[in-house]
N, C-alpha and C. Protein backbone atom coordinates (compact mmCIF):
# COMPACT_ATOMS: atom_id res chain seq x y z
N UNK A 1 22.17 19.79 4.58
CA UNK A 1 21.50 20.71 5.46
C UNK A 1 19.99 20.52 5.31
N UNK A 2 19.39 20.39 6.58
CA UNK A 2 17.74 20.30 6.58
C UNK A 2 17.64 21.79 6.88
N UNK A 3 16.30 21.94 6.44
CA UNK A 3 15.56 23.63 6.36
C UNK A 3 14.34 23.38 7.07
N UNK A 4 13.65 24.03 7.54
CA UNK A 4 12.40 23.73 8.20
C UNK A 4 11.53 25.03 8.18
N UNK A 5 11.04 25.60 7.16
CA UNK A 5 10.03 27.01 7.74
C UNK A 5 8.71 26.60 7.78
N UNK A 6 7.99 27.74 8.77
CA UNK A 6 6.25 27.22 8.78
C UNK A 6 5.99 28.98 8.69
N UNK A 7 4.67 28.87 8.45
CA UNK A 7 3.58 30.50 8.43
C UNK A 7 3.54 30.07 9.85
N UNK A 8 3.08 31.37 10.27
CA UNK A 8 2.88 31.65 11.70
C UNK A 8 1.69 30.72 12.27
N UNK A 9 1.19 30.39 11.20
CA UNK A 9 -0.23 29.68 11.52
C UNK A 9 0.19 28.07 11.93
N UNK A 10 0.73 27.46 10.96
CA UNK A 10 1.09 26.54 11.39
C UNK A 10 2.21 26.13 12.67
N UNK A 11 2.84 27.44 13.26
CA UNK A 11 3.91 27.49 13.98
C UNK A 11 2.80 26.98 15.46
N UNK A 12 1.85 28.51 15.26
CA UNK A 12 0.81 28.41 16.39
C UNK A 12 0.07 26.79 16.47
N UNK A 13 -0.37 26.33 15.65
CA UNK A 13 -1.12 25.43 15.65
C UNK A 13 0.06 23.63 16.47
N UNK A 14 1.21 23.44 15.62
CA UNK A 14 1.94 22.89 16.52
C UNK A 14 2.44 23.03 17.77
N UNK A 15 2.52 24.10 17.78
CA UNK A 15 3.20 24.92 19.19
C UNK A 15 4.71 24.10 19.25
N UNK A 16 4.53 23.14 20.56
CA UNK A 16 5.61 22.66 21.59
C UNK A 16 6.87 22.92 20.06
N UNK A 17 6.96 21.87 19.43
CA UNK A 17 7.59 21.78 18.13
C UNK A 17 8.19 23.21 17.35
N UNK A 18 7.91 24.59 17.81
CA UNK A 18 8.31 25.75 17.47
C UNK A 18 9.22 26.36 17.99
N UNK A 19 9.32 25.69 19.54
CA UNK A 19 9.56 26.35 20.50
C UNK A 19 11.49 26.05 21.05
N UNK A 20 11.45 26.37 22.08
CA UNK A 20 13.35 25.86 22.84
C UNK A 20 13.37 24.34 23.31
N UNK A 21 12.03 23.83 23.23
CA UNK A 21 11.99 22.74 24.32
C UNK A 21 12.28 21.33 23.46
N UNK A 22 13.40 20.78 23.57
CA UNK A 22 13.19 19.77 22.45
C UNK A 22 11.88 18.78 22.54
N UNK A 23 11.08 18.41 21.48
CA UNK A 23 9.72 17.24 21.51
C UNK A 23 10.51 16.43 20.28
N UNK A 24 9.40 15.34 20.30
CA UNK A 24 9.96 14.41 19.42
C UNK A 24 8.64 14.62 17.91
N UNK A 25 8.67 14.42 16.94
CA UNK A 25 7.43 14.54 16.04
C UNK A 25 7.12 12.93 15.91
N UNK A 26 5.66 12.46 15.72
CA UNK A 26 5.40 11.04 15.88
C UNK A 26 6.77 10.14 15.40
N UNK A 27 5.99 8.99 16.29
CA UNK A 27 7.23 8.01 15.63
C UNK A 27 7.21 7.54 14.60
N UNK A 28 5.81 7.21 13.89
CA UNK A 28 5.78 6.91 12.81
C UNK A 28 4.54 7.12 11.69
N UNK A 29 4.83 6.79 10.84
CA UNK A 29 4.09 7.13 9.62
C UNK A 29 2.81 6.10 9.43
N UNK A 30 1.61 7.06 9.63
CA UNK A 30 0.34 5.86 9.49
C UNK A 30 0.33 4.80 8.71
N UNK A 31 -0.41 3.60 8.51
CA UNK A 31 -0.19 2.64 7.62
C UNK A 31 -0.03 3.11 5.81
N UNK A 32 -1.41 3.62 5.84
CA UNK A 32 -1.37 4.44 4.71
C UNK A 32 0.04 5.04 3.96
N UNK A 33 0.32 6.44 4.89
CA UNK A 33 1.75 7.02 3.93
C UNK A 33 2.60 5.83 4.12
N UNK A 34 2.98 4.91 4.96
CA UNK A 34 3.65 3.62 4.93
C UNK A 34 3.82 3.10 3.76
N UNK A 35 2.44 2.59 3.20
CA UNK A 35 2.18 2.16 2.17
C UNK A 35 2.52 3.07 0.88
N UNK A 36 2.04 3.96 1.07
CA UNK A 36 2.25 4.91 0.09
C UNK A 36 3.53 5.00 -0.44
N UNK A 37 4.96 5.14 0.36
CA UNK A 37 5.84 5.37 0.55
C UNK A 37 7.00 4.16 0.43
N UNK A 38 6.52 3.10 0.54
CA UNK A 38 7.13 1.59 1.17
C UNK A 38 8.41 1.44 -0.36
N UNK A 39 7.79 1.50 -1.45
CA UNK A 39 9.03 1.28 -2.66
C UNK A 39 9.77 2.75 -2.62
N UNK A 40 9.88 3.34 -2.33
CA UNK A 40 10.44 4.76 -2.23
C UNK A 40 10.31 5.69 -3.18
N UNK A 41 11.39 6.51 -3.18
CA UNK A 41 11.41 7.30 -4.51
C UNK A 41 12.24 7.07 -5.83
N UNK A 42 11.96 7.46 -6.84
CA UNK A 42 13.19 7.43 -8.14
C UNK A 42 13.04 8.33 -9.29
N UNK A 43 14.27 8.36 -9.83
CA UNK A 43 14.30 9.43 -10.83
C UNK A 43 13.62 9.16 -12.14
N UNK A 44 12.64 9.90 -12.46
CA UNK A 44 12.05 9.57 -13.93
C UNK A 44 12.35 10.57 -14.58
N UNK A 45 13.15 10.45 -15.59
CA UNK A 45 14.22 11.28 -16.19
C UNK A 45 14.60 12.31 -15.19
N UNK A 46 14.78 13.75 -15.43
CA UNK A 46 15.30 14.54 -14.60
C UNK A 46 14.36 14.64 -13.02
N UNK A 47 13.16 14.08 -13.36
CA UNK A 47 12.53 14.44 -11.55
C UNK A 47 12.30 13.37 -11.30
N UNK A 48 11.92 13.40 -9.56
CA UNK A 48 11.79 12.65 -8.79
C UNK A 48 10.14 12.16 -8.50
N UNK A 49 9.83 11.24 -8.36
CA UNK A 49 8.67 10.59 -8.09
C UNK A 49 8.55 9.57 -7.02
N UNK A 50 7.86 9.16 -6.36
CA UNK A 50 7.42 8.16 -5.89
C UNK A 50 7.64 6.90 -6.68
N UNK A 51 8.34 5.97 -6.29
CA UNK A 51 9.08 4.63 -6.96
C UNK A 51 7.33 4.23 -7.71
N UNK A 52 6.14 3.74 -7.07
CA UNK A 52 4.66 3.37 -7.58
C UNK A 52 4.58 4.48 -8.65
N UNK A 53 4.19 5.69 -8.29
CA UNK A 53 3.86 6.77 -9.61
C UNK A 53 5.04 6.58 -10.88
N UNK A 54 6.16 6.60 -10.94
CA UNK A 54 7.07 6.32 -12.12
C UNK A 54 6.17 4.91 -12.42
N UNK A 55 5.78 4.29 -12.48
CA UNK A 55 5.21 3.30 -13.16
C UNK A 55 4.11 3.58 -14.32
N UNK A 56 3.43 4.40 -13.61
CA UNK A 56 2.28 4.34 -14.38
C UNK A 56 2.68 6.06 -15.03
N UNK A 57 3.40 6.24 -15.52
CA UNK A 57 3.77 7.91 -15.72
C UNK A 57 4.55 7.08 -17.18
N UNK A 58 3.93 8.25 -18.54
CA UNK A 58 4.41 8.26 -19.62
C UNK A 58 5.26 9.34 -20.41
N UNK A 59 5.44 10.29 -19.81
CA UNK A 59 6.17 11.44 -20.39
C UNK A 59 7.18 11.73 -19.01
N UNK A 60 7.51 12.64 -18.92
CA UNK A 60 8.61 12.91 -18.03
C UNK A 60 8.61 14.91 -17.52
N UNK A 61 7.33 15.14 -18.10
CA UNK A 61 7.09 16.56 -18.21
C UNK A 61 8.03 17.39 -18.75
N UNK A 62 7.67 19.01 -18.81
CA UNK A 62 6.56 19.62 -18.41
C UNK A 62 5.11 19.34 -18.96
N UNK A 63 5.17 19.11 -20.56
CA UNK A 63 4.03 19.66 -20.99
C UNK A 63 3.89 20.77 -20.80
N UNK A 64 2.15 20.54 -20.53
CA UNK A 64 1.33 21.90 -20.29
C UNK A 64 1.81 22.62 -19.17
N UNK A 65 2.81 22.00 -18.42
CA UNK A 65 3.46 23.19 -16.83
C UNK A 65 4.08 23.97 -17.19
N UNK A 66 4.45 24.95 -16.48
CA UNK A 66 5.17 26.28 -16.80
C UNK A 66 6.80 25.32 -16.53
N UNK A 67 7.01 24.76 -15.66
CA UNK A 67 8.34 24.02 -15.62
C UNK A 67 8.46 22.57 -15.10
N UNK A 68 9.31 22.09 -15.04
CA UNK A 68 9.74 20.77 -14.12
C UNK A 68 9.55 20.52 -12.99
N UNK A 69 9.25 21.91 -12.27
CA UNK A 69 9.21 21.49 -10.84
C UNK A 69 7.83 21.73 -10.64
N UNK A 70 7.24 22.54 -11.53
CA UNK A 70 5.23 22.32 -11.69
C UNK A 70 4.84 20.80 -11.76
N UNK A 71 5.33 20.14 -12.97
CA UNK A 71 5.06 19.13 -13.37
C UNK A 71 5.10 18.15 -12.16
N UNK A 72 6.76 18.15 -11.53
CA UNK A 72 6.45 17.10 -10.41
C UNK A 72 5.50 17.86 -8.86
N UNK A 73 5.14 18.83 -8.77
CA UNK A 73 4.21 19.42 -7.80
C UNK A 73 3.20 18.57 -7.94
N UNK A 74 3.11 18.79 -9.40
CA UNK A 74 1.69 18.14 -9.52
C UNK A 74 1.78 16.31 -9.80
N UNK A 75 2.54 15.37 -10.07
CA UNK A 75 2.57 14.30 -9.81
C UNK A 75 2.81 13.86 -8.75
N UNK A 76 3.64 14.57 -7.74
CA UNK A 76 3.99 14.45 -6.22
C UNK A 76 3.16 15.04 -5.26
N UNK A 77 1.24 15.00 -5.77
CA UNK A 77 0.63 15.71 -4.92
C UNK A 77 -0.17 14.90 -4.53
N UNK A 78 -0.70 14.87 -3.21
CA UNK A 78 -1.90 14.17 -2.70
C UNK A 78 -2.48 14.90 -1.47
N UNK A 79 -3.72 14.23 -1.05
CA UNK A 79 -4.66 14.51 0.11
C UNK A 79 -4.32 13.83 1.24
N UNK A 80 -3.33 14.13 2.04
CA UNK A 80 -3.09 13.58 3.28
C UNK A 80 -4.26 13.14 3.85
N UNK A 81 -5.64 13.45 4.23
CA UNK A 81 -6.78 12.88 4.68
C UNK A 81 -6.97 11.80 3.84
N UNK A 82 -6.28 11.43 2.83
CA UNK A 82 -6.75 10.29 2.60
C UNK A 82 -5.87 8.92 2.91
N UNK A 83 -5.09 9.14 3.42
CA UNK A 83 -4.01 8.61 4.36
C UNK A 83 -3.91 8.61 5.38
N UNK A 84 -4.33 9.57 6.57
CA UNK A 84 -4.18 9.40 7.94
C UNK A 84 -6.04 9.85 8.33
N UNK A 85 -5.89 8.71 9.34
CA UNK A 85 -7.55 8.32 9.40
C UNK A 85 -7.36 10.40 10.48
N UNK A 86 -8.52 10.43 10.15
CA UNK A 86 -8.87 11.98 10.55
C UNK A 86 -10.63 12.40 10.27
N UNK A 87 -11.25 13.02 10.93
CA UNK A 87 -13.04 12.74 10.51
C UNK A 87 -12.84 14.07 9.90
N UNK A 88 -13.94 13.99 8.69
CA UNK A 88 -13.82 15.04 7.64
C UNK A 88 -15.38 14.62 7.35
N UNK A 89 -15.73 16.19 8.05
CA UNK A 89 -17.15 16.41 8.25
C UNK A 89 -17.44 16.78 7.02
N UNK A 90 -19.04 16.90 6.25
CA UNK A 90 -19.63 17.60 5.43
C UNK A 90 -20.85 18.22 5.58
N UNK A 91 -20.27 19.60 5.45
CA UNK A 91 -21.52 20.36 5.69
C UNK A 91 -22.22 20.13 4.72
N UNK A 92 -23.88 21.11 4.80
CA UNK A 92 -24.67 20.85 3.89
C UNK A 92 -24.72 21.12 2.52
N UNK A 93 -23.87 22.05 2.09
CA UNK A 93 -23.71 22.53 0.76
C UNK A 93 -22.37 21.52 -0.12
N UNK A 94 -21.51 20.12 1.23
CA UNK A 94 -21.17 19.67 0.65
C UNK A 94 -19.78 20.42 0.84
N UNK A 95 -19.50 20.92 1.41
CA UNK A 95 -17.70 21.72 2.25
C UNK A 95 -17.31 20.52 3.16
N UNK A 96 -15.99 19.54 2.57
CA UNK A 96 -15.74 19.62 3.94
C UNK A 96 -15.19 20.34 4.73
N UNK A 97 -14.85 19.56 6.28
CA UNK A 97 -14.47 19.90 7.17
C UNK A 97 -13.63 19.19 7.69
N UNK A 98 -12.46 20.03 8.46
CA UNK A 98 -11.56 19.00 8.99
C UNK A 98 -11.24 20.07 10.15
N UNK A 99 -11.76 19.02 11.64
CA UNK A 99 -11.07 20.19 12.81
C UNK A 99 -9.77 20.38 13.42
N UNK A 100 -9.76 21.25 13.96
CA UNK A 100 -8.48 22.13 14.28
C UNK A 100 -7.62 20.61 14.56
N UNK A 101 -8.08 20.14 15.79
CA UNK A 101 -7.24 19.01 16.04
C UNK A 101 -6.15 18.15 15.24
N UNK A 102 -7.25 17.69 14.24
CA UNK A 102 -7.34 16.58 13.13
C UNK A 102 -6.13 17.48 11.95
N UNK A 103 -6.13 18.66 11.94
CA UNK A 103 -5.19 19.74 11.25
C UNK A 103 -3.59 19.45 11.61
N UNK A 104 -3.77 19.24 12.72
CA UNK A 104 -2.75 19.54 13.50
C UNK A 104 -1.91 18.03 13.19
N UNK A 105 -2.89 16.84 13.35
CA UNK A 105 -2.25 15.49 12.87
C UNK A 105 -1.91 15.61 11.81
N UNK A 106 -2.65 16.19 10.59
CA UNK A 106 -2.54 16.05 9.29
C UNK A 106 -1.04 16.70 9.12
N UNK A 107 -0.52 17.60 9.77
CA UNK A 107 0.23 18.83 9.38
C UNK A 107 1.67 17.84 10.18
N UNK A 108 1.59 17.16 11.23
CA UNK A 108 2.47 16.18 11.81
C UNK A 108 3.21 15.39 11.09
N UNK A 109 1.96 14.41 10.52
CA UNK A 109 2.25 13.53 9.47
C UNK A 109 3.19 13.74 8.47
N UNK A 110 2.57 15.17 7.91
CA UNK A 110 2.96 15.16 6.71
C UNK A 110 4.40 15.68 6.86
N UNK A 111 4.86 16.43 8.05
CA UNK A 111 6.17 16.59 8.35
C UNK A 111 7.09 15.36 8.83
N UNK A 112 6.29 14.57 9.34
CA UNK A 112 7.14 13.05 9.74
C UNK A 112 7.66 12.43 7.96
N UNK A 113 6.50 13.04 7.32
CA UNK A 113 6.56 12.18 5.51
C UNK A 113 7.73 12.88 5.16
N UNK A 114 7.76 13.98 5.27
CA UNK A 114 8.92 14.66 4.43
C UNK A 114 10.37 14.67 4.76
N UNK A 115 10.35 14.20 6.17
CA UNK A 115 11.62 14.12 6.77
C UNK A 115 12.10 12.78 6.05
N UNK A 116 11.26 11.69 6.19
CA UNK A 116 11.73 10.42 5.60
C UNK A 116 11.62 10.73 4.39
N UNK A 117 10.64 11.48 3.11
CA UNK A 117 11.17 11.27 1.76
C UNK A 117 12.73 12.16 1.55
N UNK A 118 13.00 13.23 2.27
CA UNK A 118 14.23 13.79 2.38
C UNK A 118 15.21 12.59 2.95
N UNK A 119 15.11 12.02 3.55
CA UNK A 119 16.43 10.93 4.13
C UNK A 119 16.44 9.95 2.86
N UNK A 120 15.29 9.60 1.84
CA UNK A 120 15.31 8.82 1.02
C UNK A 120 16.21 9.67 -0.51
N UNK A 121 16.20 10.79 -0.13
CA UNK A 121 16.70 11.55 -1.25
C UNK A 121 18.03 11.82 -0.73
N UNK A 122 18.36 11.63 0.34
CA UNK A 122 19.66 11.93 0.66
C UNK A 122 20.90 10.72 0.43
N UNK A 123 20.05 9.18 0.56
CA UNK A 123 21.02 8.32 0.96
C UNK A 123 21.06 7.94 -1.08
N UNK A 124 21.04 8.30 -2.00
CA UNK A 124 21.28 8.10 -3.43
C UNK A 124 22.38 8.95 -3.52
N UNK A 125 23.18 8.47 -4.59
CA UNK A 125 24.28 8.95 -4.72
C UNK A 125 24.28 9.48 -6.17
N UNK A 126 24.78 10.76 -6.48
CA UNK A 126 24.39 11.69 -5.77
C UNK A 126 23.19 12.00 -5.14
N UNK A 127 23.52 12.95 -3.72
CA UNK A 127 22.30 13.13 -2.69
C UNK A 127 21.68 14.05 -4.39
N UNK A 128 19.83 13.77 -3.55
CA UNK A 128 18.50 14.46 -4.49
C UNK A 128 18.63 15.94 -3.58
N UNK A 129 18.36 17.06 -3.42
CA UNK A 129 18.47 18.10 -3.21
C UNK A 129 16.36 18.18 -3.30
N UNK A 130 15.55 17.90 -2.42
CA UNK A 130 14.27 17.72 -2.45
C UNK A 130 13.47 18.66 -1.55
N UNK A 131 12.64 19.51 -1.64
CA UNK A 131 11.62 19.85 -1.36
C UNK A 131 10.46 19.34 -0.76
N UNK A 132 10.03 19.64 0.03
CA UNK A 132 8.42 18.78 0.58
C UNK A 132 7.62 20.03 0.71
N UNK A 133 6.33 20.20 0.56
CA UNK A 133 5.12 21.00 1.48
C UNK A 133 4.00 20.61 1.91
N UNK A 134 4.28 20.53 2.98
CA UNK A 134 2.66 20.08 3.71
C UNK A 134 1.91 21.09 3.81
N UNK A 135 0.55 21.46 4.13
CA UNK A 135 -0.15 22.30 4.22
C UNK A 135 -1.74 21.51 4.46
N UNK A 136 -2.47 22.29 5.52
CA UNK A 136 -3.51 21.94 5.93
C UNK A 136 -4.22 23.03 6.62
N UNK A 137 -5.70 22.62 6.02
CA UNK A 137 -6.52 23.96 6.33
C UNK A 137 -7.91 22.89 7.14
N UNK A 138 -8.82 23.99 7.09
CA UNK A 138 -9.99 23.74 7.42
C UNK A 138 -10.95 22.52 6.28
N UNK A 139 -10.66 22.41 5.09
CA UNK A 139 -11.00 21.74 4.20
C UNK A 139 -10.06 20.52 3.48
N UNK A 140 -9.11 20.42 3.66
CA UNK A 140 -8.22 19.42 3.37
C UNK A 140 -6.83 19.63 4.04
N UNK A 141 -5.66 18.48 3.87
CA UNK A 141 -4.33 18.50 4.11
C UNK A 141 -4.22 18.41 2.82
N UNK A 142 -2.92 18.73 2.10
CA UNK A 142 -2.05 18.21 1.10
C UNK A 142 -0.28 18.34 1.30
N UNK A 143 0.10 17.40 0.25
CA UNK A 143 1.35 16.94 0.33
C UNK A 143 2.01 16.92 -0.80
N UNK A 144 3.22 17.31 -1.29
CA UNK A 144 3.97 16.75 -2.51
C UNK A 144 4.94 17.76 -2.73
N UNK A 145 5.79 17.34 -3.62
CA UNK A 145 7.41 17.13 -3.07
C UNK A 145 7.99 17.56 -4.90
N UNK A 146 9.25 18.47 -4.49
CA UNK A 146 9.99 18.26 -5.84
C UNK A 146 11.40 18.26 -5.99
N UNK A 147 12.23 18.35 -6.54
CA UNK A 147 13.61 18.76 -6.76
C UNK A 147 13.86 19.48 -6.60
N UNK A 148 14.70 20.59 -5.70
CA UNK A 148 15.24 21.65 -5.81
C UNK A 148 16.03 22.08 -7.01
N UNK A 149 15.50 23.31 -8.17
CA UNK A 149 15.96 24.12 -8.76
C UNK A 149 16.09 25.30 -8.68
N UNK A 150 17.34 25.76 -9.38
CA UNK A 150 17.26 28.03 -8.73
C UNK A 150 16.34 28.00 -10.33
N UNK A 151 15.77 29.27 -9.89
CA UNK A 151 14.46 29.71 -10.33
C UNK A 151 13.29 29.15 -10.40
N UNK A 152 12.50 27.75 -10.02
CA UNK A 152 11.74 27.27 -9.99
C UNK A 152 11.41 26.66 -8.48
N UNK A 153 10.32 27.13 -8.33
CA UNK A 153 9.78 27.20 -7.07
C UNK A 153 8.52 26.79 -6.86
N UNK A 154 8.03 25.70 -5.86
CA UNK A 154 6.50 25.04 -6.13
C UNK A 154 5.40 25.67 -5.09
N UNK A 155 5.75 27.18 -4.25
CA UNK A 155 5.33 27.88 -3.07
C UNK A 155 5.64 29.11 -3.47
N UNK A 156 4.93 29.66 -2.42
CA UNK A 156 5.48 31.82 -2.69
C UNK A 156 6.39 31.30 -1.58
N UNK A 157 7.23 32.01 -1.82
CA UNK A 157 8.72 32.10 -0.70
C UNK A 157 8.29 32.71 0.60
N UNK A 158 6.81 33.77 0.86
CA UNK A 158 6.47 34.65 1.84
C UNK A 158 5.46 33.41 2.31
N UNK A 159 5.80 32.39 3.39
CA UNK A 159 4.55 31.66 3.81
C UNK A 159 3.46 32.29 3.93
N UNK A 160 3.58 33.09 4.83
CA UNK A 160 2.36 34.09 5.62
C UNK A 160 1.12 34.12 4.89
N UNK A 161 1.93 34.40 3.16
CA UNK A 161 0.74 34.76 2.59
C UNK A 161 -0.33 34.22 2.19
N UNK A 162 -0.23 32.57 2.69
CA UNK A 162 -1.01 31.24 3.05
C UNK A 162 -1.92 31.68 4.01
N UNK A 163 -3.15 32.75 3.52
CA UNK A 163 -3.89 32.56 5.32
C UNK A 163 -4.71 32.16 5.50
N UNK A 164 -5.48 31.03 4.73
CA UNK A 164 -6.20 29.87 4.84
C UNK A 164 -5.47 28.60 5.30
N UNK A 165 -4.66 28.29 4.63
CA UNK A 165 -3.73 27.20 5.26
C UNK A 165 -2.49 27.27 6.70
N UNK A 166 -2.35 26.08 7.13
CA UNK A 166 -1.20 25.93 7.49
C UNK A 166 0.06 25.77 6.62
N UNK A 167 1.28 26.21 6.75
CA UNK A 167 2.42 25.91 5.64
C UNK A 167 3.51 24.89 6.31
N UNK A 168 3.80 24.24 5.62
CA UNK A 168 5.08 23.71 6.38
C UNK A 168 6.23 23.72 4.70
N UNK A 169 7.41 23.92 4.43
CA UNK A 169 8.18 23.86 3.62
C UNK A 169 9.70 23.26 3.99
N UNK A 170 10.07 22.09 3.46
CA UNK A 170 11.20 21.42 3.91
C UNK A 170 12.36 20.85 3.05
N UNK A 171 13.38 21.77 3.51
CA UNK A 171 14.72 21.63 2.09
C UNK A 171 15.06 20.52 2.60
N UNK A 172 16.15 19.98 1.58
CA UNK A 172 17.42 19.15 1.83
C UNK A 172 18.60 19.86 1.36
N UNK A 173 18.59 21.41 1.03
CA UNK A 173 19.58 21.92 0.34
C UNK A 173 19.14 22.91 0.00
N UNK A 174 19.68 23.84 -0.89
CA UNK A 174 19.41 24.47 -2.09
C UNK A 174 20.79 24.14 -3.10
N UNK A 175 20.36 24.32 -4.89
CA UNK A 175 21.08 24.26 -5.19
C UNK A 175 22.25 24.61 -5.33
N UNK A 176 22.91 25.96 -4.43
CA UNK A 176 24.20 26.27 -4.48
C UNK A 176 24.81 25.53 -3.19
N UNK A 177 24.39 25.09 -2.38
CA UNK A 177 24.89 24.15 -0.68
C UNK A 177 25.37 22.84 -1.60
């Protein structure tokens, strides 16, 4: 089972894609997440990573995280602007900026990314049970992905309460499905 929730913000900001009318989401993934993405994913001990990041990764967490699914939040995280070409203004104090438009790609993308790292977690046997969140504001996009566990959670469950960002959150499951 795929899951799909957004905050209202991001619902508004995609629009067509919210709505009754079927659209298609791009066809494909900029060169960049391409690249990014091209060896896939794999299990480094109990979590999932990006096939490139398990390389250069020496422990298997938590550590210093409160859990497993912190740990891979935070190894499975990046700046979508730095992947999909998008202009990211700087004001004078040194803020960027990223406009509404350019939001809206970022927030695309990163849902085109998660659908394919979810199909990559699905076709291993056993299926990965994976998480994605995109999210994009006025100052950056970000991206990254974890395992679905009950009690560990890498988001507040209430999008809304994102009201700087856009939210996007995308199951492949939960662990009792």
């Amino acid at each position: 089972m795929l899951t799909v929730q957004m905050n209202d913000a991001a619902a508004a900001l995609l629009g067509p894609w919210t709505g009754l009318a079927p659209t298609q989401p791009p066809r494909e993934l900029t060169a960049g997440l391409r690249d990014l993405v091209a060896n896939g994913i794999t299990l480094h001990g109990d979590a999932v990573v990006l096939t490139n990041t398990a390389r250069h990764l020496r422990d298997t967490g938590p550590g210093g995280f409160i859990d497993l699914t912190a740990w891979e939040c935070s190894v499975n995280s990046f700046h979508l602007e730095d992947y999909v070409p998008v202009t990211v203004d700087v004001l004078d104090d040194g803020e960027p900026v990223i406009a509404e438009a350019d939001q809206r790609l970022l927030l695309a993308q990163g849902l085109t990314l998660a659908l394919h790292i979810c199909r990559l977690g699905r076709s291993v046997e056993p299926p990965l049970q994976i998480r994605c969140i995109v999210s994009a504001g006025t100052t950056n996009g970000t991206f990254r992905f974890h395992r679905i566990r009950a009690g560990q959670q890498g988001h507040h469950p209430d999008l809304d309460r994102y009201t700087l960002e856009k939210m996007i959150v995308i199951d492949t499951g939960s662990p009792s499905s």
